[in-house]
N, C-alpha and C. Protein backbone atom coordinates (compact mmCIF):
# COMPACT_ATOMS: atom_id res chain seq x y z
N UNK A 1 2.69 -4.32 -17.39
CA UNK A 1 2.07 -3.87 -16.15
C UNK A 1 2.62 -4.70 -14.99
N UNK A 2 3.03 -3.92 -14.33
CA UNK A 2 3.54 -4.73 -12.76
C UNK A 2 2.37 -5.24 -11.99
N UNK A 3 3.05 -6.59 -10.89
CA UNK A 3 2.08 -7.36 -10.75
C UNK A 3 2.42 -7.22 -9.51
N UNK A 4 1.04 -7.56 -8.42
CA UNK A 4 1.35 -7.96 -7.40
C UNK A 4 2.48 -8.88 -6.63
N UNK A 5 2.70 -9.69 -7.19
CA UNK A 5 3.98 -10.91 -6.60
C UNK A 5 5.25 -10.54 -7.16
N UNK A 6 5.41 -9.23 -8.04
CA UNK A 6 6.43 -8.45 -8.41
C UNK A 6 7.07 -7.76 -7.26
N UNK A 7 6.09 -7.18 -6.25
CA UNK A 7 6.61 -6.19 -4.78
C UNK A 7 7.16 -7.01 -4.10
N UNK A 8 8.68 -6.34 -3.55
CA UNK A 8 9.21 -6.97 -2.31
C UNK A 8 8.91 -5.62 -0.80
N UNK A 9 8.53 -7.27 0.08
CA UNK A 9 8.34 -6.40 1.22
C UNK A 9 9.93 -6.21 2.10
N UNK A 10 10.18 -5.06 1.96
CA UNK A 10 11.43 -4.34 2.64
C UNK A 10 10.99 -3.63 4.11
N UNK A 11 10.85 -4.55 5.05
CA UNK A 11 10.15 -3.22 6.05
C UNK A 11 11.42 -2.23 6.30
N UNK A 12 10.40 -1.03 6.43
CA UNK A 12 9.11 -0.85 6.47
C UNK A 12 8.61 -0.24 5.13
N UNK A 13 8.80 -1.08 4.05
CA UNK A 13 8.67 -0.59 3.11
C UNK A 13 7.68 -1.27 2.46
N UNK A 14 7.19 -1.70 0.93
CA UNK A 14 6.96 -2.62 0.05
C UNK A 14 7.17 -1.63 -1.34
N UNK A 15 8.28 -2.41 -1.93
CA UNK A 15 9.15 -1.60 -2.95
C UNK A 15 8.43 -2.51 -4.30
N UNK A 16 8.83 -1.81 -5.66
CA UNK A 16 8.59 -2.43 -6.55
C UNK A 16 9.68 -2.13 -7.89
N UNK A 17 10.66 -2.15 -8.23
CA UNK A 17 11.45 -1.82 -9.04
C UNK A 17 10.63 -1.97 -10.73
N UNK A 18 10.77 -0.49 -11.11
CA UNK A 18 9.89 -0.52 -12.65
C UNK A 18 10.63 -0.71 -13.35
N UNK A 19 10.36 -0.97 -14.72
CA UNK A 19 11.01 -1.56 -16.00
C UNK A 19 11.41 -0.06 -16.65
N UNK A 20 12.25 -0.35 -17.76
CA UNK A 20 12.51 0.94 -18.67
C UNK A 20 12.07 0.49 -19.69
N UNK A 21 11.58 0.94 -20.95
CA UNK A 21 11.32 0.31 -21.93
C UNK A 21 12.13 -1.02 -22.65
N UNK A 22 13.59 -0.52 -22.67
CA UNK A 22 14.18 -1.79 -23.10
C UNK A 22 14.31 -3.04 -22.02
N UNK A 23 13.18 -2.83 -21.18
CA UNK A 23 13.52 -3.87 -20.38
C UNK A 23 14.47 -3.94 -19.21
N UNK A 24 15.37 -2.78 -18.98
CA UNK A 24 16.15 -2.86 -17.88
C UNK A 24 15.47 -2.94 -16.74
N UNK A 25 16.50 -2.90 -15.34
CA UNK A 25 15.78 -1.94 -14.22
C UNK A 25 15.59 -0.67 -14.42
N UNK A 26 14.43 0.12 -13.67
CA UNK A 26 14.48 1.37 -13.54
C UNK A 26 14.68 1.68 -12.34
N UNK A 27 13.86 2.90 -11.91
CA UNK A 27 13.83 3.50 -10.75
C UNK A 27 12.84 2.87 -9.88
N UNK A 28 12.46 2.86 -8.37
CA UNK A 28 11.54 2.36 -7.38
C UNK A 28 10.38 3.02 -6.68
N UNK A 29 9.61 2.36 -7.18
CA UNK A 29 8.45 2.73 -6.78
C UNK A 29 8.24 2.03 -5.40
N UNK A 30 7.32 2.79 -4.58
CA UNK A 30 7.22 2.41 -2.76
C UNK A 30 6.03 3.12 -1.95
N UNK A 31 5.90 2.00 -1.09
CA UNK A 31 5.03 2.15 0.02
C UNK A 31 5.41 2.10 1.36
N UNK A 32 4.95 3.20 2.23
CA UNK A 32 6.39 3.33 3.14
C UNK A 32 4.83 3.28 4.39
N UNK A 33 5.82 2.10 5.41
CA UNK A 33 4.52 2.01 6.59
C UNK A 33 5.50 2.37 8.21
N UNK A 34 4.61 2.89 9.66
CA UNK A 34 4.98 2.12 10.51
C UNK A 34 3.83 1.23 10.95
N UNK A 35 4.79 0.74 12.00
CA UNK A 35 3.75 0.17 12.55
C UNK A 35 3.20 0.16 14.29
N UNK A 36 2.21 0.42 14.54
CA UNK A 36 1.84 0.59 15.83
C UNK A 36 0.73 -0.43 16.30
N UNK A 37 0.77 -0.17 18.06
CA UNK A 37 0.31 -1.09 18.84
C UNK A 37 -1.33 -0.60 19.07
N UNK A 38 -2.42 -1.31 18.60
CA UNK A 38 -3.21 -0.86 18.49
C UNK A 38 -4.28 -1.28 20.08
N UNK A 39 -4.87 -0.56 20.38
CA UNK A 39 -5.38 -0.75 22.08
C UNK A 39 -6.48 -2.14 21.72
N UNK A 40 -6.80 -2.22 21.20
CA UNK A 40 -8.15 -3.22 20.92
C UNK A 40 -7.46 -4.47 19.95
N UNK A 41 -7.09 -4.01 19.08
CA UNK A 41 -7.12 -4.35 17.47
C UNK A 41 -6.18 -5.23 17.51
N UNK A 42 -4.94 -5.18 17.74
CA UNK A 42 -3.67 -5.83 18.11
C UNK A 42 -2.90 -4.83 16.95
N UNK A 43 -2.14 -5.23 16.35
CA UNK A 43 -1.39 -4.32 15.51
C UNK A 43 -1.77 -3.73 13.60
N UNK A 44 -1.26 -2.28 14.45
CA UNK A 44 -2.09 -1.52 12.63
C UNK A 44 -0.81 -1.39 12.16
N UNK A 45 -1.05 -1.52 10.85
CA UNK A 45 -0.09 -0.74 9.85
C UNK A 45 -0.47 0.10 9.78
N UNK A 46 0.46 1.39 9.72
CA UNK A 46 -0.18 2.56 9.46
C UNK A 46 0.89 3.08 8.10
N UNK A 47 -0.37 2.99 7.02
CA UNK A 47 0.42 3.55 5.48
C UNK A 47 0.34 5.11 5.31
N UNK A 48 1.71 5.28 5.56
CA UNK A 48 1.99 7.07 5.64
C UNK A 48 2.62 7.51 4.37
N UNK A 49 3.06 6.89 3.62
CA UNK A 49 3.26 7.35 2.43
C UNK A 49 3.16 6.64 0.82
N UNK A 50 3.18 6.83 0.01
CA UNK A 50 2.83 6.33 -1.58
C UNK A 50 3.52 6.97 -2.46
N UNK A 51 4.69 6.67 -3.35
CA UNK A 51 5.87 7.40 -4.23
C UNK A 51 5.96 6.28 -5.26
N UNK A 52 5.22 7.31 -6.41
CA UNK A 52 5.88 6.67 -7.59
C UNK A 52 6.31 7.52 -8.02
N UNK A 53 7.08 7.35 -9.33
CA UNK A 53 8.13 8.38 -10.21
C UNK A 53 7.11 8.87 -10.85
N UNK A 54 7.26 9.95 -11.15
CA UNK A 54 6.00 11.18 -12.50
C UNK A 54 6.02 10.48 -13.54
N UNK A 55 6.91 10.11 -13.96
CA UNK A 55 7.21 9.45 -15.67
C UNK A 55 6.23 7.79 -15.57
N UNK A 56 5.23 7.33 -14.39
CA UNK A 56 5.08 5.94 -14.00
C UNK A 56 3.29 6.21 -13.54
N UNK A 57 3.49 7.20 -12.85
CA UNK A 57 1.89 8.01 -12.44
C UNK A 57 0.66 7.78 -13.34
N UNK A 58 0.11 7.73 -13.16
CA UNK A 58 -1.46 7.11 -13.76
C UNK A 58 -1.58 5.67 -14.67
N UNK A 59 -0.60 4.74 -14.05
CA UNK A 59 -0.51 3.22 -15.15
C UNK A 59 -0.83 2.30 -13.67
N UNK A 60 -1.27 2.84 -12.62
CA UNK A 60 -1.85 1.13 -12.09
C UNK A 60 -0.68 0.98 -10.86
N UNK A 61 0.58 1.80 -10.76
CA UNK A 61 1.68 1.18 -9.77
C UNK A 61 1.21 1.29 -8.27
N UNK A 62 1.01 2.16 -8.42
CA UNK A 62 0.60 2.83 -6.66
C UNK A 62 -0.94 1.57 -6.62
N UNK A 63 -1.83 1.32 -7.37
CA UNK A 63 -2.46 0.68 -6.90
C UNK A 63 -1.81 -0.86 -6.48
N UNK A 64 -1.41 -1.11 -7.34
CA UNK A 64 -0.57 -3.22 -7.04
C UNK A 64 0.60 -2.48 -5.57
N UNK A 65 1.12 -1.40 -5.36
CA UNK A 65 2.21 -1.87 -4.15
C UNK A 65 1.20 -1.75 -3.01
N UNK A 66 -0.30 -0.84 -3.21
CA UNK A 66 -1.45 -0.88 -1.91
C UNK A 66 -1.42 -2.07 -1.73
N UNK A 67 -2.54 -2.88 -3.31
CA UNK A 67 -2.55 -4.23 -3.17
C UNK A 67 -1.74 -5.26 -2.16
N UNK A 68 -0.19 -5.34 -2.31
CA UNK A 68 0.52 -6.24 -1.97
C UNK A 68 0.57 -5.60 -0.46
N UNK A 69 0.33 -4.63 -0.30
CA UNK A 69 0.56 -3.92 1.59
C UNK A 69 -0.76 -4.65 2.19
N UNK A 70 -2.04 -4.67 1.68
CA UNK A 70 -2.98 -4.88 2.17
C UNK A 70 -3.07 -6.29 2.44
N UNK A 71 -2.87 -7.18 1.16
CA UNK A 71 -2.99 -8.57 1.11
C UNK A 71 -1.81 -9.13 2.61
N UNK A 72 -0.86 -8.28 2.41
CA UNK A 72 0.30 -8.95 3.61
C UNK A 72 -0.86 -8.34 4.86
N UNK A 73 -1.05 -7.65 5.27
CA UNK A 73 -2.05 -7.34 6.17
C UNK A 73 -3.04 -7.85 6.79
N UNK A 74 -4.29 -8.33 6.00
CA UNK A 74 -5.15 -9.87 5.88
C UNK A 74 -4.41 -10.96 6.23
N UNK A 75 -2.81 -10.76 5.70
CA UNK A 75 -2.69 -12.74 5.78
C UNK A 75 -2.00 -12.34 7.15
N UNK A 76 -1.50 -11.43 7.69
CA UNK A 76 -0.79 -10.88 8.80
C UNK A 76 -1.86 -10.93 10.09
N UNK A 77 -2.68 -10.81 9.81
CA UNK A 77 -4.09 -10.18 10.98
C UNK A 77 -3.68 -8.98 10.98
N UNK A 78 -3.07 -8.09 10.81
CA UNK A 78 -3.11 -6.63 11.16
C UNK A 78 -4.01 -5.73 10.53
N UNK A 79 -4.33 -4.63 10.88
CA UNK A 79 -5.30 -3.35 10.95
C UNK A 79 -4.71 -2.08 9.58
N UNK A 80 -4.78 -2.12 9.02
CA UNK A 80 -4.67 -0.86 7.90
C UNK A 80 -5.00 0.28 8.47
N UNK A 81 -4.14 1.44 9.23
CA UNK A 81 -4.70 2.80 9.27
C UNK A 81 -4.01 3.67 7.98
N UNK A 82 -5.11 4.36 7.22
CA UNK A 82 -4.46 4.82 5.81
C UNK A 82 -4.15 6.12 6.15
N UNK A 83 -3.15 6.21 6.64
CA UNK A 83 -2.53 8.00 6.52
C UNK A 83 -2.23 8.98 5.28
N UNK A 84 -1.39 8.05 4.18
CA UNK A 84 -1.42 8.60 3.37
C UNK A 84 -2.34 8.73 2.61
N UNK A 85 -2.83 10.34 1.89
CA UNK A 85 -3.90 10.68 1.24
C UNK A 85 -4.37 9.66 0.17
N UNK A 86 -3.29 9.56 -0.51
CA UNK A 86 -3.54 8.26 -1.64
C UNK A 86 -4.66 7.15 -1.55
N UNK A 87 -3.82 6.57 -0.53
CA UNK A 87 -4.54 5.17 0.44
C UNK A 87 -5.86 5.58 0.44
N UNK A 88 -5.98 6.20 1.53
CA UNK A 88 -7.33 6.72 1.98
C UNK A 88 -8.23 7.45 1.19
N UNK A 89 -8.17 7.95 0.33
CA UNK A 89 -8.97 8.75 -0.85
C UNK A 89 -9.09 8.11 -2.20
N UNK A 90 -7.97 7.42 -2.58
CA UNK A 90 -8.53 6.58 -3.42
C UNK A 90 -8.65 5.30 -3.78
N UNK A 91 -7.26 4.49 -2.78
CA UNK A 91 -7.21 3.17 -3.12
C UNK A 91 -8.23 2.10 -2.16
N UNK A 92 -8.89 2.65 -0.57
CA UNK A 92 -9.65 2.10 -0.08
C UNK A 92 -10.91 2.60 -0.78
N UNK A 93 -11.33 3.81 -1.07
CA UNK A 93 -12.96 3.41 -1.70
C UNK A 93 -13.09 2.58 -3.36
N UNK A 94 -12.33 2.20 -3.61
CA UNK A 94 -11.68 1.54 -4.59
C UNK A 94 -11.81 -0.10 -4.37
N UNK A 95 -11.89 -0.35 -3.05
CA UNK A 95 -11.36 -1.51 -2.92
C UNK A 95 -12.05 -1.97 -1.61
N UNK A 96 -13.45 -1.98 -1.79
CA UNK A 96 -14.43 -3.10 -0.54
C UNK A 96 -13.99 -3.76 -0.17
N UNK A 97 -13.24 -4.49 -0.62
CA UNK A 97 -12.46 -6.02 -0.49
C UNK A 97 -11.99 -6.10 0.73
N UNK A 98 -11.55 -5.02 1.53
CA UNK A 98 -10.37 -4.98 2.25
C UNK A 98 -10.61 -3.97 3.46
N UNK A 99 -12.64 -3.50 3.44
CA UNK A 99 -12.86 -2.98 4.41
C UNK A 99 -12.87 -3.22 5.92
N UNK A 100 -13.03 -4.43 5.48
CA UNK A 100 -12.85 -5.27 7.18
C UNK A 100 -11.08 -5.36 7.92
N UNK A 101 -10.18 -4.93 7.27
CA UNK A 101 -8.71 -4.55 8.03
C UNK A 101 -8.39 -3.10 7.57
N UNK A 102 -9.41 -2.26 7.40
CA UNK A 102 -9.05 -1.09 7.47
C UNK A 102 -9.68 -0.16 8.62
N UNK A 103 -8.73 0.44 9.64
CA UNK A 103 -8.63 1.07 10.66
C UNK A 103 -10.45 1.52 10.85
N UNK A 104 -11.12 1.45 11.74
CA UNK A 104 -12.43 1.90 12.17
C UNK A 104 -12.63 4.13 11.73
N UNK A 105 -11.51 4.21 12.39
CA UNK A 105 -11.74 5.77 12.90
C UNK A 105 -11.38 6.31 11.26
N UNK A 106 -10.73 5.20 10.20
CA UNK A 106 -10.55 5.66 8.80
C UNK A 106 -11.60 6.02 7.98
N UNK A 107 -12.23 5.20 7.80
CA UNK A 107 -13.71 4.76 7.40
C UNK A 107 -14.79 5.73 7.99
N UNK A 108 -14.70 6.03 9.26
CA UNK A 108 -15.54 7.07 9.44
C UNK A 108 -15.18 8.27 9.15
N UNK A 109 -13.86 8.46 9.01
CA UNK A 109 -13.86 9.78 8.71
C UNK A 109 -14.13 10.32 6.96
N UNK A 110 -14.15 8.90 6.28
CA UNK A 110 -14.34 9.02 4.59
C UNK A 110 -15.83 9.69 4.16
């Protein structure tokens, strides 16, 4: 299982390269952000997309590259707006932890 301190942050990315069974590299899994100037807040990430490979889908990936987007976020001061459906539907009600840097107008709309 891939780990958090496994993701490299590529802006505007945070990539995670998966294993193949024998251990090689595989293909890349990713979290794709921009980022904007927020009127109050100072600066949001805004997570617009979430891509893992089909053959990788339901083992935990998409949750650890949120993880590592969010945690850089907190240690960043910046604002989480979750665009992509993923984010916002399942990995923030998932994850209290991290309600306090996630975008205001997100949260209300959940």
């Amino acid at each position: 299982m891939a780990e958090v301190s496994d993701v490299r942050h590529e802006s505007p990315k945070f990539v995670l390269t998966l294993s193949l069974e024998d251990g090689s590299e595989g293909p890349e899994a990713f979290v794709e952000y921009e980022m904007d100037s927020g009127e109050d807040s100072g600066s949001i990430m805004d997570i617009t997309h979430t891509f893992v490979p089909p053959e990788y889908r339901g083992k935990g990936v998409a949750g650890v590259l949120c993880q590592a987007a969010f945690e850089y976020c907190r240690e960043n001061s910046l604002t989480v707006r979750p665009s992509c459906s993923y984010v916002s539907s399942r990995f923030v009600p998932k994850h209290p932890e991290f309600a306090d840097i996630v975008e205001a107008a997100a949260t209300e709309a959940a």
